[in-house]
C-alpha atoms as a PDB file:
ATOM      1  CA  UNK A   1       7.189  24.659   4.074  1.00  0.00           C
ATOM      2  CA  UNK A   2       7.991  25.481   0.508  1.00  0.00           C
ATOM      3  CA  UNK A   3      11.282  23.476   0.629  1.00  0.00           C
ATOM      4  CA  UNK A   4      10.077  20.228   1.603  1.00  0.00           C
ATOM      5  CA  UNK A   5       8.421  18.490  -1.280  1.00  0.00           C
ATOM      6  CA  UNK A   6       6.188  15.974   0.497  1.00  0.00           C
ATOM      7  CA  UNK A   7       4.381  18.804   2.419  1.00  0.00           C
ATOM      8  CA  UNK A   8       1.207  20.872   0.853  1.00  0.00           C
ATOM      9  CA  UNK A   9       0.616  24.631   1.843  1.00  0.00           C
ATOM     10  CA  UNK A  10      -1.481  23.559   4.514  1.00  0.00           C
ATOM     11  CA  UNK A  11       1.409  21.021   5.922  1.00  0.00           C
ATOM     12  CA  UNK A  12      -0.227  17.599   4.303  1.00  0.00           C
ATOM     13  CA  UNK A  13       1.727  14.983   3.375  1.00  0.00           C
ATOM     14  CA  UNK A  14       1.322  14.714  -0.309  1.00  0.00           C
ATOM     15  CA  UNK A  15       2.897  12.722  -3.162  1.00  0.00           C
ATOM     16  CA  UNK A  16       5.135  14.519  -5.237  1.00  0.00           C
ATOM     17  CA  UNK A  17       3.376  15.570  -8.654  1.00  0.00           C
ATOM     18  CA  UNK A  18       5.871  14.253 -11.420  1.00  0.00           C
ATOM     19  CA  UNK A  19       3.420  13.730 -14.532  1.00  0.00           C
ATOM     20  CA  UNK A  20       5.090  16.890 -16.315  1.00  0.00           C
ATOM     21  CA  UNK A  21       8.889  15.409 -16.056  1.00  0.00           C
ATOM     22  CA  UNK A  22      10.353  13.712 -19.026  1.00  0.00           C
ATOM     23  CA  UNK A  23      11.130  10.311 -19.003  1.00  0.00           C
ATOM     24  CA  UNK A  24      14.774   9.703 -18.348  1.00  0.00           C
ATOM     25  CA  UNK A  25      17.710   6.660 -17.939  1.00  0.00           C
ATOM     26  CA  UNK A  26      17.807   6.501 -14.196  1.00  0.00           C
ATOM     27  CA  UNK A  27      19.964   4.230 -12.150  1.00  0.00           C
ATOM     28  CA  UNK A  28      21.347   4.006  -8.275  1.00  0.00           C
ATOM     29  CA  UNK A  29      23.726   1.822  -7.005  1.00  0.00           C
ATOM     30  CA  UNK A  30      23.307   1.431  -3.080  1.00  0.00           C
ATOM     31  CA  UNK A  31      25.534  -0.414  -0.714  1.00  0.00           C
ATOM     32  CA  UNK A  32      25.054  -2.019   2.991  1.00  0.00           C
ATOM     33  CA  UNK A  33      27.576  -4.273   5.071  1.00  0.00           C
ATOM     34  CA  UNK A  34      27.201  -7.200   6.897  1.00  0.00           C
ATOM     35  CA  UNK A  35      29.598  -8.262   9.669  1.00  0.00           C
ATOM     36  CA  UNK A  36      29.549 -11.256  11.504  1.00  0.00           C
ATOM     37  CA  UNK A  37      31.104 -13.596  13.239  1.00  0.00           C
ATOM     38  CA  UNK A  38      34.357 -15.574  11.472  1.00  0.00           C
ATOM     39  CA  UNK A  39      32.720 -18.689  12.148  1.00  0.00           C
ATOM     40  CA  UNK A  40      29.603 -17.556  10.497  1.00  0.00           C
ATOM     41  CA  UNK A  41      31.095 -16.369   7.454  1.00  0.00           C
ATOM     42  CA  UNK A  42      32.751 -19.514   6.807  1.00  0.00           C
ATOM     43  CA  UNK A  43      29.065 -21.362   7.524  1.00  0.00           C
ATOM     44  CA  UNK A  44      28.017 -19.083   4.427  1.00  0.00           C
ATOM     45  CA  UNK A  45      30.580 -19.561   2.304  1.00  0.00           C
ATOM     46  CA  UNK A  46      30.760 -23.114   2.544  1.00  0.00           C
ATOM     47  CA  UNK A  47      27.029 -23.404   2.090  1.00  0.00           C
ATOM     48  CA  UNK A  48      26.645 -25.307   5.605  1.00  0.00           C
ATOM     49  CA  UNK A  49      23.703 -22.819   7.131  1.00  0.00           C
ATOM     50  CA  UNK A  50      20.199 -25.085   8.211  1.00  0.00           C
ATOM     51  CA  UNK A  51      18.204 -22.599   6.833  1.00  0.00           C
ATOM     52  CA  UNK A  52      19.624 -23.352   2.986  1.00  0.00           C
ATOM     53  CA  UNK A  53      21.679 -21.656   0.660  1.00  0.00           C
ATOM     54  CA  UNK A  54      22.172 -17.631   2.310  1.00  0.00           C
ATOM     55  CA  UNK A  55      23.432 -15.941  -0.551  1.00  0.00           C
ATOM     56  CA  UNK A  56      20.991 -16.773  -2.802  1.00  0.00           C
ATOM     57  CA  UNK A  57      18.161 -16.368  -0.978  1.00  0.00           C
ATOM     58  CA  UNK A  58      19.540 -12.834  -0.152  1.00  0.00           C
ATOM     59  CA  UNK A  59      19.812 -11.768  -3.523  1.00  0.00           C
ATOM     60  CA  UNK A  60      16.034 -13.084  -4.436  1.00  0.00           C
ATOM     61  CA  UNK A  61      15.160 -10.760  -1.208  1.00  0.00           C
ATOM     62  CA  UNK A  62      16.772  -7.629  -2.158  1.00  0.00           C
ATOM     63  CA  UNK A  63      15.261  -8.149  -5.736  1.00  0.00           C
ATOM     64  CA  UNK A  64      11.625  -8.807  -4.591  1.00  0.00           C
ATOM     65  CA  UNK A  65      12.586  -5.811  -1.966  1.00  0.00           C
ATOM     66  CA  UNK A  66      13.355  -3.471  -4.345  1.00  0.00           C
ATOM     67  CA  UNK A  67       9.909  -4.068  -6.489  1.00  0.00           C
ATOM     68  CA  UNK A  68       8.192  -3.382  -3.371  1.00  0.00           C
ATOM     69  CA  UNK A  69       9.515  -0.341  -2.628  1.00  0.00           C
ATOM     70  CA  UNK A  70       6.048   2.077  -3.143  1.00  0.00           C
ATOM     71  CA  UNK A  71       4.259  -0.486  -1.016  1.00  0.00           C
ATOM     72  CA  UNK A  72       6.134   0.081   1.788  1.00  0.00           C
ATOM     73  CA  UNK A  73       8.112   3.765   1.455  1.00  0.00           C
ATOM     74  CA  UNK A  74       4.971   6.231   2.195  1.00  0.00           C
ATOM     75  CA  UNK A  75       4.480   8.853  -0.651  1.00  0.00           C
ATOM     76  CA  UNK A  76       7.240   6.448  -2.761  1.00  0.00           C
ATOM     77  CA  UNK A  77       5.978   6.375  -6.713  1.00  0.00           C
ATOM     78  CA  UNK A  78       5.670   2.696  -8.038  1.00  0.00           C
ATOM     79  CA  UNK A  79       8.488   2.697 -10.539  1.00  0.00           C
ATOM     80  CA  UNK A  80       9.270   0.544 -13.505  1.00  0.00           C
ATOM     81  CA  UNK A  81      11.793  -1.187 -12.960  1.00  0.00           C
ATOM     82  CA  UNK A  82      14.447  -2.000 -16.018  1.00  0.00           C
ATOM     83  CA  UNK A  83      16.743  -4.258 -14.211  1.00  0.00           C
ATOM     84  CA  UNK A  84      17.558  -5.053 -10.557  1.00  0.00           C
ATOM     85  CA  UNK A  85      21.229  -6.692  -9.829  1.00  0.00           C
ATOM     86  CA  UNK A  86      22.356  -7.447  -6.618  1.00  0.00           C
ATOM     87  CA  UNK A  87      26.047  -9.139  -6.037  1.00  0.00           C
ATOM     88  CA  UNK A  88      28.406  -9.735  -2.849  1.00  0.00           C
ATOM     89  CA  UNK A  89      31.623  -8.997  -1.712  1.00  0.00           C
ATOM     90  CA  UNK A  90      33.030 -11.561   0.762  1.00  0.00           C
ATOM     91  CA  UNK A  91      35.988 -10.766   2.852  1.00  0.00           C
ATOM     92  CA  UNK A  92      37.490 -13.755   4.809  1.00  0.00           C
ATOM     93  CA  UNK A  93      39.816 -11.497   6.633  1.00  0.00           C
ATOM     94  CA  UNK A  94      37.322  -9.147   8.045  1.00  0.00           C
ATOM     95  CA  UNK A  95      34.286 -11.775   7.741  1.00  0.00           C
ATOM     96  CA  UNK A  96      31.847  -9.026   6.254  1.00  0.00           C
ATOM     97  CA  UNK A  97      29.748  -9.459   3.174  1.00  0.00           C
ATOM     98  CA  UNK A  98      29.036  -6.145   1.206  1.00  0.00           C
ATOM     99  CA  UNK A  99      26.177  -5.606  -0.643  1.00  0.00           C
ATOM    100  CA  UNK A 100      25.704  -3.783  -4.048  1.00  0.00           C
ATOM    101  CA  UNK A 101      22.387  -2.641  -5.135  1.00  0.00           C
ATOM    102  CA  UNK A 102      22.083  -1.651  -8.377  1.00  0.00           C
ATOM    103  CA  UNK A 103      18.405  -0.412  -9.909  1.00  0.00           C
ATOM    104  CA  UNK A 104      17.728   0.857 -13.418  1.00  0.00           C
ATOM    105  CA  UNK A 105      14.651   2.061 -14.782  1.00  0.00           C
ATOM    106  CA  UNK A 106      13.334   4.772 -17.955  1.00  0.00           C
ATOM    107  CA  UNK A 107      10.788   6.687 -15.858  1.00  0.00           C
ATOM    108  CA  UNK A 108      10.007  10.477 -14.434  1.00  0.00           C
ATOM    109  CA  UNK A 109      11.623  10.042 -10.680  1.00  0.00           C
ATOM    110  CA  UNK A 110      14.366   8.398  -9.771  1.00  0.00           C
ATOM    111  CA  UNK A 111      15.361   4.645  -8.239  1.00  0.00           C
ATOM    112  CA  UNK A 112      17.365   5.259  -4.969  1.00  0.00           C
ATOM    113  CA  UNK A 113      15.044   4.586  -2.583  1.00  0.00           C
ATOM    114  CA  UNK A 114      14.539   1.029  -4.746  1.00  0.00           C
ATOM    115  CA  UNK A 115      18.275   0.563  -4.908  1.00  0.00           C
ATOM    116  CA  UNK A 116      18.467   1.279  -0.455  1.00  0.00           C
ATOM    117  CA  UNK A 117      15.788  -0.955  -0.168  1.00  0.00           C
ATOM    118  CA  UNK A 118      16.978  -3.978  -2.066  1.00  0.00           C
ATOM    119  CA  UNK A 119      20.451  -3.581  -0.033  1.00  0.00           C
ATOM    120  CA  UNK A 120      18.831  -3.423   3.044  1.00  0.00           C
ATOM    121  CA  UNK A 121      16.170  -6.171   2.403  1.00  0.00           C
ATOM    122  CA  UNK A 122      19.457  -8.585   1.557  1.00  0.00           C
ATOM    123  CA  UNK A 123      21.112  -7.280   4.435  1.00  0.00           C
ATOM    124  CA  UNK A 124      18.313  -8.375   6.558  1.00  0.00           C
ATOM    125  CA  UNK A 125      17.610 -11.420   5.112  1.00  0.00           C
ATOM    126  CA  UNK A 126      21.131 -12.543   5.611  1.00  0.00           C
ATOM    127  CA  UNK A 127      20.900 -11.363   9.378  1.00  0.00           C
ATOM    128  CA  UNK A 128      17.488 -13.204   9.351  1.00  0.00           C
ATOM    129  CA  UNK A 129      19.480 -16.998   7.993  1.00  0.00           C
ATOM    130  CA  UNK A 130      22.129 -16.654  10.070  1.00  0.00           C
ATOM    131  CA  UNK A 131      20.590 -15.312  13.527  1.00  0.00           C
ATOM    132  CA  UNK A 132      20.551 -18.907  15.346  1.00  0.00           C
ATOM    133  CA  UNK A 133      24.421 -19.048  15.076  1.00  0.00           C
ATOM    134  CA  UNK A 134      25.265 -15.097  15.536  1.00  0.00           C
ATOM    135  CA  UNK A 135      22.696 -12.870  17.169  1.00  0.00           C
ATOM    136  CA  UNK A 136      25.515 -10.374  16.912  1.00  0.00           C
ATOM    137  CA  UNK A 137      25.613 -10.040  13.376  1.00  0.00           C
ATOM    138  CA  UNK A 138      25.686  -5.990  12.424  1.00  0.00           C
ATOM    139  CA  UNK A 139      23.664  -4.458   9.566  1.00  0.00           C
ATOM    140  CA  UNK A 140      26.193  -1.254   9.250  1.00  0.00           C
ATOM    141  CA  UNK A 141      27.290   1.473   6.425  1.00  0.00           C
ATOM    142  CA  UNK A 142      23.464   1.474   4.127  1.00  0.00           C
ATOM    143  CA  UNK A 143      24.389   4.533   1.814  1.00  0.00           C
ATOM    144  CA  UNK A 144      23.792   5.725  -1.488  1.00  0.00           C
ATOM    145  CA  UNK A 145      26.962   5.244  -3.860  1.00  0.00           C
ATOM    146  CA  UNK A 146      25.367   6.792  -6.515  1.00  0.00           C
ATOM    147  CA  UNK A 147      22.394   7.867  -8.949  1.00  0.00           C
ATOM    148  CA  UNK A 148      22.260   9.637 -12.267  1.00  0.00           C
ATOM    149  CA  UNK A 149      19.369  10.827 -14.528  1.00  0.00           C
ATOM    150  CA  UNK A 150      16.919  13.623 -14.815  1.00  0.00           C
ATOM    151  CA  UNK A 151      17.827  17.259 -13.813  1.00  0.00           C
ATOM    152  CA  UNK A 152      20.582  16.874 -10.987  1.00  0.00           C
ATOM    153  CA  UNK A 153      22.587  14.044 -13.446  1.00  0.00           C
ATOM    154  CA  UNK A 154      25.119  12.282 -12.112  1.00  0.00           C
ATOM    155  CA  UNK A 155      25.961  12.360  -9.128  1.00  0.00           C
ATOM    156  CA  UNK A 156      28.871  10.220  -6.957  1.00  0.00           C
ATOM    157  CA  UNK A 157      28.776  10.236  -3.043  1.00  0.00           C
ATOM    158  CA  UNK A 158      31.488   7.428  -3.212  1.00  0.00           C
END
């Protein structure tokens, strides 16, 4: 079990121990995609949903989200977060909002898992506004774009 990080000897889960790293710049940027229904998007993007303004509310999700991350991520540290920005694509043609997470902090571990969950949080909060006009809304494509800092650096799946 030597390889897996949130395992003891004895096969525990345990918190990684990351008190003897150095503090470093991190930051993740996450993505997620929403597709619905044309007639949905343009309910959005006129600002015509019951439930109130989508968008916004979205982004105040995926930014509460994020700063939640420890509380609901088992074995997750509770991170200081530096900054938290969440924005939207909108694409008439293929009526699909994507998502960009982006999470920065000065700490020992890094923020992806806070940059996935503020995607996904927005994702679903979207969903969650718009579910009485399009139960067939998809929550597709949640992936890591990137994250740099400590040891590893830089690194660019995208």
């Amino acid at each position: 079990m030597g390889d897996l990080t949130h395992i003891d000897a004895a096969g525990h889960p345990r918190m990684v121990n990351v008190s003897e790293k150095p503090d470093t710049q991190r930051e993740a940027v996450a993505k997620c995609l929403v597709i619905m229904k044309a007639v949905t998007f343009a309910l959005i993007n006129k600002g015509e949903i019951t439930k109130g303004d989508v968008l916004t509310t979205a982004q105040l999700a995926g930014i509460m989200g994020a700063k939640q991350t420890s509380n609901m991520i088992p074995l997750c540290h509770p991170i200081l977060i530096g900054d938290i920005n969440v924005e939207f694509n909108l694409d008439e043609i293929h009526s699909t909002i994507e998502i960009t997470a982006v999470v920065k902090s000065i700490g020992k571990t890094g923020v992806e898992m806070e940059a996935l969950t503020a995607a996904a949080i927005t994702a679903l909060t979207i969903y969650d506004m718009c579910k009485a006009v399009d139960r067939g809304m998809q929550i597709d494509k949640l992936r890591l774009i990137k994250k740099s800092g400590g040891k590893s650096g830089t690194i660019n799946l995208e």
